[in-house]
N, C-alpha and C. Protein backbone atom coordinates (compact mmCIF):
# COMPACT_ATOMS: atom_id res chain seq x y z
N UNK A 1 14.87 7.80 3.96
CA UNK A 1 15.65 6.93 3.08
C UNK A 1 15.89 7.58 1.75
N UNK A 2 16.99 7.58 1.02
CA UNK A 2 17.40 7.43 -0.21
C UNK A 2 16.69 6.72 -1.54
N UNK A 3 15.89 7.70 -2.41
CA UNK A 3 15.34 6.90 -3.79
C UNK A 3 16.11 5.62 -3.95
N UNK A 4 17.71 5.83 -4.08
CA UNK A 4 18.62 4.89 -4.71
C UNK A 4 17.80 3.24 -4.29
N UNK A 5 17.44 3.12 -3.18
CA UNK A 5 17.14 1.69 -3.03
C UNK A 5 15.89 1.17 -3.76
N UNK A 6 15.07 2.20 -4.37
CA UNK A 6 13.68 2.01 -5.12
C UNK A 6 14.44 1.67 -6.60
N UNK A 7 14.10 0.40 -7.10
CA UNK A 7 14.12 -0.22 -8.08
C UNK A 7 13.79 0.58 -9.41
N UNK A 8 13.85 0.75 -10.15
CA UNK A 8 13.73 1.75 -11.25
C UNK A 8 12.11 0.72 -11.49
N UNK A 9 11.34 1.34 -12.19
CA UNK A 9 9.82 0.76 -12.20
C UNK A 9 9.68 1.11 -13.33
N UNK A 10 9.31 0.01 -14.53
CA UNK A 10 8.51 0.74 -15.71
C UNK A 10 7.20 0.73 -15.87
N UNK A 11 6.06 0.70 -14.77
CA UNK A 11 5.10 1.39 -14.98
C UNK A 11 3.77 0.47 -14.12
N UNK A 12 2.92 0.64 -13.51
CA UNK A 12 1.68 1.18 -12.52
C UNK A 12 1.67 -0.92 -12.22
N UNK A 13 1.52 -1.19 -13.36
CA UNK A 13 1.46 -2.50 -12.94
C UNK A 13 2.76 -3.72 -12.50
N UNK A 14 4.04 -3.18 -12.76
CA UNK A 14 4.73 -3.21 -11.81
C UNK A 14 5.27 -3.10 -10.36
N UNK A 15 4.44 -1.48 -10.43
CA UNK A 15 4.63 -0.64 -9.08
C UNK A 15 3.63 -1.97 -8.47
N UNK A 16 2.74 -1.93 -8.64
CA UNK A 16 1.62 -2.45 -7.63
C UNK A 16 1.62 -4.03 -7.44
N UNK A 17 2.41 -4.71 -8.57
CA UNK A 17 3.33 -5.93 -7.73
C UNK A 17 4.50 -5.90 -6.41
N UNK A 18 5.30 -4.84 -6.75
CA UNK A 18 5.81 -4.55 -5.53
C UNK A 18 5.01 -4.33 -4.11
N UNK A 19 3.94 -3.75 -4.32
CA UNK A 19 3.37 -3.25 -3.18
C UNK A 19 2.58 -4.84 -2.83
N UNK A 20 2.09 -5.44 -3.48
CA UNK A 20 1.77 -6.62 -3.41
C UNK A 20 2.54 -7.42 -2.20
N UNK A 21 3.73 -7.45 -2.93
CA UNK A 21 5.02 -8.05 -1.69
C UNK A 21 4.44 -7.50 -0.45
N UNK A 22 5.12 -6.43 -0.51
CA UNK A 22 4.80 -5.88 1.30
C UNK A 22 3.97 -5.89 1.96
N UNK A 23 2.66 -5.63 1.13
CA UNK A 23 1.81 -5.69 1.61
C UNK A 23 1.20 -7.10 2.04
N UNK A 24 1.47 -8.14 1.35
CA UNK A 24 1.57 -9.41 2.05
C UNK A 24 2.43 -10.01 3.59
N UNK A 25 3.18 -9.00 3.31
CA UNK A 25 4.09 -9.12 4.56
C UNK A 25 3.97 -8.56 5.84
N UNK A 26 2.97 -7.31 5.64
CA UNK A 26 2.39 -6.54 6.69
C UNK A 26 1.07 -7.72 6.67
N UNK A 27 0.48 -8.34 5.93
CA UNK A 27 -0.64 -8.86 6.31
C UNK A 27 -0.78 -10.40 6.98
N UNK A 28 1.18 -10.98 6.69
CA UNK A 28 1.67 -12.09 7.41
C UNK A 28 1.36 -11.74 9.03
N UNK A 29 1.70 -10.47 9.38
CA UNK A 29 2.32 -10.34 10.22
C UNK A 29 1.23 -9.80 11.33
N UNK A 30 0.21 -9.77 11.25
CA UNK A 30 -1.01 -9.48 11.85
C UNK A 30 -1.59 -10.86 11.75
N UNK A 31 -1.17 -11.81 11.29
CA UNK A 31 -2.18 -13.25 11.17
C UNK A 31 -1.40 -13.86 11.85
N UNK A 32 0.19 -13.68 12.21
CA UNK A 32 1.02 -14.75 13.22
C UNK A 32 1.28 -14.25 14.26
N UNK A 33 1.64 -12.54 14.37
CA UNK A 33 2.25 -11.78 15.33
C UNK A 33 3.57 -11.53 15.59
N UNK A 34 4.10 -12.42 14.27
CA UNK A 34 5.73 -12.60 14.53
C UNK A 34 6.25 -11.38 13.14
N UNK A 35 7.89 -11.23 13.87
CA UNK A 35 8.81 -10.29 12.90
C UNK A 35 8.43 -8.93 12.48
N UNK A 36 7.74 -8.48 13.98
CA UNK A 36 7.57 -7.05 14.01
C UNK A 36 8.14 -6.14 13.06
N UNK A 37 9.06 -6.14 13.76
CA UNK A 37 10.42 -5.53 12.56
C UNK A 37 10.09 -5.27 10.83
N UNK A 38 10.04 -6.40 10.52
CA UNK A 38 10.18 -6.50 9.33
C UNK A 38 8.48 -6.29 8.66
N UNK A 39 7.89 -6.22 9.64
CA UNK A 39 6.34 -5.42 9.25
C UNK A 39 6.41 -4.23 8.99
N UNK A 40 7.30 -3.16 10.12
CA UNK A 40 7.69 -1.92 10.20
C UNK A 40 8.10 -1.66 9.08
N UNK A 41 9.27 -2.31 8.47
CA UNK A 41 9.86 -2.07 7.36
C UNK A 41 8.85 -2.20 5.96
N UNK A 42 8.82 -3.11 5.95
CA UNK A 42 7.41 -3.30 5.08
C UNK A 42 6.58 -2.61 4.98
N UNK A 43 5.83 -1.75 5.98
CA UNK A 43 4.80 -0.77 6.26
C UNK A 43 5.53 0.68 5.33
N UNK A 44 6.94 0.80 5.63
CA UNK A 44 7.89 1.88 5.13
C UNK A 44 8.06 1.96 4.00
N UNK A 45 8.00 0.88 3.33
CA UNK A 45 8.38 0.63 1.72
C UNK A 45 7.10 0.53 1.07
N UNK A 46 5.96 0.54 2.08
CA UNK A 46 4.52 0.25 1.23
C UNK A 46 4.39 2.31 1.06
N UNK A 47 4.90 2.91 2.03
CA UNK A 47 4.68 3.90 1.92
C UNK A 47 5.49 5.39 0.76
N UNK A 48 6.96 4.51 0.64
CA UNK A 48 7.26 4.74 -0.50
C UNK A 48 6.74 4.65 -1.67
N UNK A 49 6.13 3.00 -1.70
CA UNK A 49 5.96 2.82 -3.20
C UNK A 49 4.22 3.47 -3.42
N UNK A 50 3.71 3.77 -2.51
CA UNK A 50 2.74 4.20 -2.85
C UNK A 50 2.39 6.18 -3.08
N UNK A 51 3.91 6.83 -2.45
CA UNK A 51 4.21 8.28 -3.19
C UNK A 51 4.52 8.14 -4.75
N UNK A 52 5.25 6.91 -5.23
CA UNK A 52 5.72 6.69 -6.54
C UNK A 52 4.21 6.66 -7.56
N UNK A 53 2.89 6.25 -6.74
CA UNK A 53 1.82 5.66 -7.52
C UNK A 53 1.79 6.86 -8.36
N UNK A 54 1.64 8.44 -8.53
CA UNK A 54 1.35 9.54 -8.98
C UNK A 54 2.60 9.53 -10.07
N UNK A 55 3.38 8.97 -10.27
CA UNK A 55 4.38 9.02 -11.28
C UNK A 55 3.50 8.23 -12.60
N UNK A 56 2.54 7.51 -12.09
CA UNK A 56 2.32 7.01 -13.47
C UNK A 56 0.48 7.16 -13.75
N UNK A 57 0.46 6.81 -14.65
CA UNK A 57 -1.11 7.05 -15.16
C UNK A 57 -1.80 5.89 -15.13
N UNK A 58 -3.27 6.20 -14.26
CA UNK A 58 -3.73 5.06 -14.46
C UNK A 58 -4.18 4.91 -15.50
N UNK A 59 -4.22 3.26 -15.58
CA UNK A 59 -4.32 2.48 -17.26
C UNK A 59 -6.05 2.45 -17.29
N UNK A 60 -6.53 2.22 -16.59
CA UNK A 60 -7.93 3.06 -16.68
C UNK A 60 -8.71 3.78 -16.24
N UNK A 61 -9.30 4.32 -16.59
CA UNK A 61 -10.04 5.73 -15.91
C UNK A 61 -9.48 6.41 -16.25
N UNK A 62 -8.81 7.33 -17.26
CA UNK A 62 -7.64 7.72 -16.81
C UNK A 62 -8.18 9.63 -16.91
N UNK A 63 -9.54 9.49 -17.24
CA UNK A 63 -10.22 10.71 -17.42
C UNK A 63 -10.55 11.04 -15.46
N UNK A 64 -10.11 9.92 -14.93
CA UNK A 64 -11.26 10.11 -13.15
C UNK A 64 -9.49 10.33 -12.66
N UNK A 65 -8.54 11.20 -12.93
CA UNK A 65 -6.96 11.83 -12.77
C UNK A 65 -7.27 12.09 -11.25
N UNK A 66 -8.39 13.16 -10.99
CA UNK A 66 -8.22 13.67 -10.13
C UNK A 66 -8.64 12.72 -8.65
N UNK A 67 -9.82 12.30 -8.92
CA UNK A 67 -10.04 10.68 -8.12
C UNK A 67 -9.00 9.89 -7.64
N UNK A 68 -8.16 9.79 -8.96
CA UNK A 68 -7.13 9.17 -8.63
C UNK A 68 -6.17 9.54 -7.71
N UNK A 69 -5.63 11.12 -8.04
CA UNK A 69 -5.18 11.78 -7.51
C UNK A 69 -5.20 11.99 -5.85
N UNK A 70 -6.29 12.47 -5.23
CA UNK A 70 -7.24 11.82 -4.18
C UNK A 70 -7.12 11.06 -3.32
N UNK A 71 -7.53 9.67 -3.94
CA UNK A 71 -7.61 8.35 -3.33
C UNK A 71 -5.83 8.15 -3.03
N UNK A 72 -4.50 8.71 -3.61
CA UNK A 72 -3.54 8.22 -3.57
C UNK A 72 -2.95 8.59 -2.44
N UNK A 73 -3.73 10.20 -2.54
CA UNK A 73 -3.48 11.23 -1.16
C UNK A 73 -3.77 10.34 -0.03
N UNK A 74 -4.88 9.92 0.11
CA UNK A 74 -5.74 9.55 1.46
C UNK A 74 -4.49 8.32 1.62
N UNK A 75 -3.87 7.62 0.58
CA UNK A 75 -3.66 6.20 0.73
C UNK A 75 -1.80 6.67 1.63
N UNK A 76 -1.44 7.60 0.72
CA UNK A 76 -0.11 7.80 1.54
C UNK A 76 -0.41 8.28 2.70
N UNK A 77 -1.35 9.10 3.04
CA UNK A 77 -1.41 10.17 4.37
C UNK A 77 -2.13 8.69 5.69
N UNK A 78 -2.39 8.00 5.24
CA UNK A 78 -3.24 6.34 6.10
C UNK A 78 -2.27 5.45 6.45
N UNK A 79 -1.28 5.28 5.27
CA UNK A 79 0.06 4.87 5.34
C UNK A 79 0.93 5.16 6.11
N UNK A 80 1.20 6.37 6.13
CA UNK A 80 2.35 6.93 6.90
C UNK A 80 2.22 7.11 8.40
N UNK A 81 0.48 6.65 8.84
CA UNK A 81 0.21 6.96 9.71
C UNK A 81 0.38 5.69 10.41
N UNK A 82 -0.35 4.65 9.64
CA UNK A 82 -0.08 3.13 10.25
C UNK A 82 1.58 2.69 10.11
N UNK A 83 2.23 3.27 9.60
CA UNK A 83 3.57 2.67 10.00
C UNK A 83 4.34 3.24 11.24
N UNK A 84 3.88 4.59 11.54
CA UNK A 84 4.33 4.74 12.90
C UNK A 84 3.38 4.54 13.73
N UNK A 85 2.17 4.21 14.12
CA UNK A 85 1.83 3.46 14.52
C UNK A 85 2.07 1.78 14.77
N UNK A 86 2.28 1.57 13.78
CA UNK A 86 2.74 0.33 14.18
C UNK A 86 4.05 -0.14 14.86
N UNK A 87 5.23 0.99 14.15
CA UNK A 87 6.56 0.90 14.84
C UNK A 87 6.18 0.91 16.47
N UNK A 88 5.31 1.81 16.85
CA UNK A 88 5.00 2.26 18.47
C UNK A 88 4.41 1.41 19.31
N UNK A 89 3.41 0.54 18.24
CA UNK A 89 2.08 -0.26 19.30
C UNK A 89 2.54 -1.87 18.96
N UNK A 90 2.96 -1.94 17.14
CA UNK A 90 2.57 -3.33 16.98
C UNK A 90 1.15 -3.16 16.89
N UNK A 91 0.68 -4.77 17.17
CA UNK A 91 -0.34 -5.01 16.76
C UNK A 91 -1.49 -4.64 17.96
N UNK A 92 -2.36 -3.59 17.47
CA UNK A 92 -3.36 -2.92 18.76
C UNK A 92 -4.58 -2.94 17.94
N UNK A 93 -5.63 -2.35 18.77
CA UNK A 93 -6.89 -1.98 18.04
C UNK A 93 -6.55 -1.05 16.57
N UNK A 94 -6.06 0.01 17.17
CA UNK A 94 -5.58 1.36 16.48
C UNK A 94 -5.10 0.97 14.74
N UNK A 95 -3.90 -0.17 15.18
CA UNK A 95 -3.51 -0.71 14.12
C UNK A 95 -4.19 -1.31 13.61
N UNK A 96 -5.21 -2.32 13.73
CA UNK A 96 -6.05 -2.67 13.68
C UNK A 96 -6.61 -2.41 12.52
N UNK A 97 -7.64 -1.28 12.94
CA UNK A 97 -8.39 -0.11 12.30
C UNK A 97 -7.87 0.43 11.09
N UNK A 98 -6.62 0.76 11.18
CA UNK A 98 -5.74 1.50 9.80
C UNK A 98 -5.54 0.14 9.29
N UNK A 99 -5.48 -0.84 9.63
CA UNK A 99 -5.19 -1.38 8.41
C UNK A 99 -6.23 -2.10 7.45
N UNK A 100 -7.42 -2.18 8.29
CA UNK A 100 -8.88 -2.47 7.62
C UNK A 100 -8.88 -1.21 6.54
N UNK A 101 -8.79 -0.36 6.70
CA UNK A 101 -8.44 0.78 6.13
C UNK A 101 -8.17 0.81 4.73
N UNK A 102 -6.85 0.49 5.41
CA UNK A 102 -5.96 0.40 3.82
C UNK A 102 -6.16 -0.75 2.91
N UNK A 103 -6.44 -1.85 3.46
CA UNK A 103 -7.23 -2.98 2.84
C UNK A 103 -8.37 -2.28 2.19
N UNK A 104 -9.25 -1.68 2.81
CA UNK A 104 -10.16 -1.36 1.61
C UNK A 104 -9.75 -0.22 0.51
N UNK A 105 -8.72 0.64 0.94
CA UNK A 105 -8.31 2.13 -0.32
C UNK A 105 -7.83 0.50 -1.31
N UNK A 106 -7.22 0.16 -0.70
CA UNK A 106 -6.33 -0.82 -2.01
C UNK A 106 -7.47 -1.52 -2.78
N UNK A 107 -8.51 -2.24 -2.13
CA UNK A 107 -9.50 -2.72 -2.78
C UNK A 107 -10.01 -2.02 -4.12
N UNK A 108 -10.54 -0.58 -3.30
CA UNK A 108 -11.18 0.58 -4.27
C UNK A 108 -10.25 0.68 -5.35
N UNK A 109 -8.82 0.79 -5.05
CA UNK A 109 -8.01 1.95 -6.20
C UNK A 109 -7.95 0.41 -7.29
N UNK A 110 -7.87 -0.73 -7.04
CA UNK A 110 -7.69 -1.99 -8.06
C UNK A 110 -8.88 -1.67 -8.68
N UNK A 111 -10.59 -2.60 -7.65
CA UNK A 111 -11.84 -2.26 -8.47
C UNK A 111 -11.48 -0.98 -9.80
N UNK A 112 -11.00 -0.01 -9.04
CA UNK A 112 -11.48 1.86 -10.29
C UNK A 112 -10.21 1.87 -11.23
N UNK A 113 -8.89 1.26 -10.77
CA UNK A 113 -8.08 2.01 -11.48
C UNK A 113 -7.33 0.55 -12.38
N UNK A 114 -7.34 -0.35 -11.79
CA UNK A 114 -6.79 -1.24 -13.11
C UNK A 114 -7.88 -2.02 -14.14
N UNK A 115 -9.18 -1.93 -13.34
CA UNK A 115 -10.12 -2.74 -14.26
C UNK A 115 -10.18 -4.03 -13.72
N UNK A 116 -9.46 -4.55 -12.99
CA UNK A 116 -9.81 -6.10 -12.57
C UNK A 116 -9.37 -5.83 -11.02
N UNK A 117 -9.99 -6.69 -10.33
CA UNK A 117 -9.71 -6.53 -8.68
C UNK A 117 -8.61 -7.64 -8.68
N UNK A 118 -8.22 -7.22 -7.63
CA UNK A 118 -7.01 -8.71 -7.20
C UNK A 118 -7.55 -8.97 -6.25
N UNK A 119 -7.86 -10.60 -6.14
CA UNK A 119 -8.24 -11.70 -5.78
C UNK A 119 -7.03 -11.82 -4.26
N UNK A 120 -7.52 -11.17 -3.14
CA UNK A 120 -6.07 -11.48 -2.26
C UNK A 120 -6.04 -12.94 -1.55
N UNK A 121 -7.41 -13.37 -1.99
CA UNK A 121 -7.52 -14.75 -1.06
C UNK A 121 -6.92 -15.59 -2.03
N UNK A 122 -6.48 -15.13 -3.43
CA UNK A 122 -5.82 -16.11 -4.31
C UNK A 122 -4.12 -16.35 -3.96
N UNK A 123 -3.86 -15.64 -3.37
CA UNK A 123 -2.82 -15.48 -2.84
C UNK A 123 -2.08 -16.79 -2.19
């Protein structure tokens, strides 16, 4: 895909409302089983917006760069893996697994990198 459809972002706590979205939407979609599709897609755009995360600095820690750095790696390379996976299986063990996964990188990178966790059961 084309940058052009990525929203211009002014900065980390933005980005990670976006990812918020999708990522709610990949997590609809394992609790009903419905609108495959649009999980796929969702899974795609979580994986965009999470190459964009390295564009900005985290607002804390900002001395633990390389941590950060790191954890963003593991989070796109987990990503990219569960979305074709998922395009292929849907919902399987496999998928499963990656996405316990990524539920917890996201956990970690909130806990270390914004200073407050997000509450997903507030949701």
């Amino acid at each position: 895909g084309s940058d052009s459809e990525t929203p211009e972002i002014k900065d980390l706590g933005e980005l990670m409302m976006l990812m918020l979205d999708v990522y709610l939407e990949i997590a609809a979609y394992f609790d009903t089983g419905e609108d495959k599709a649009k999980a796929v897609a969702a899974a795609k755009q979580l994986v965009t917006y999470a190459k964009r995360i390295a564009d900005f600095e985290p607002p804390e820690n900002a001395e633990q760069t390389e941590a950060y750095a790191t954890l963003q790696g593991d989070f796109v390379e987990t990503l990219t893996q569960f979305a074709a996976s998922l395009e292929k299986e849907g919902i399987s063990d496999e998928t499963r697994a990656q996405w316990e996964t990524i539920e917890e990188l996201v956990n970690q990178a909130h806990d270390r990198f914004s200073g407050k966790s997000i509450e997903l059961e507030a949701y």
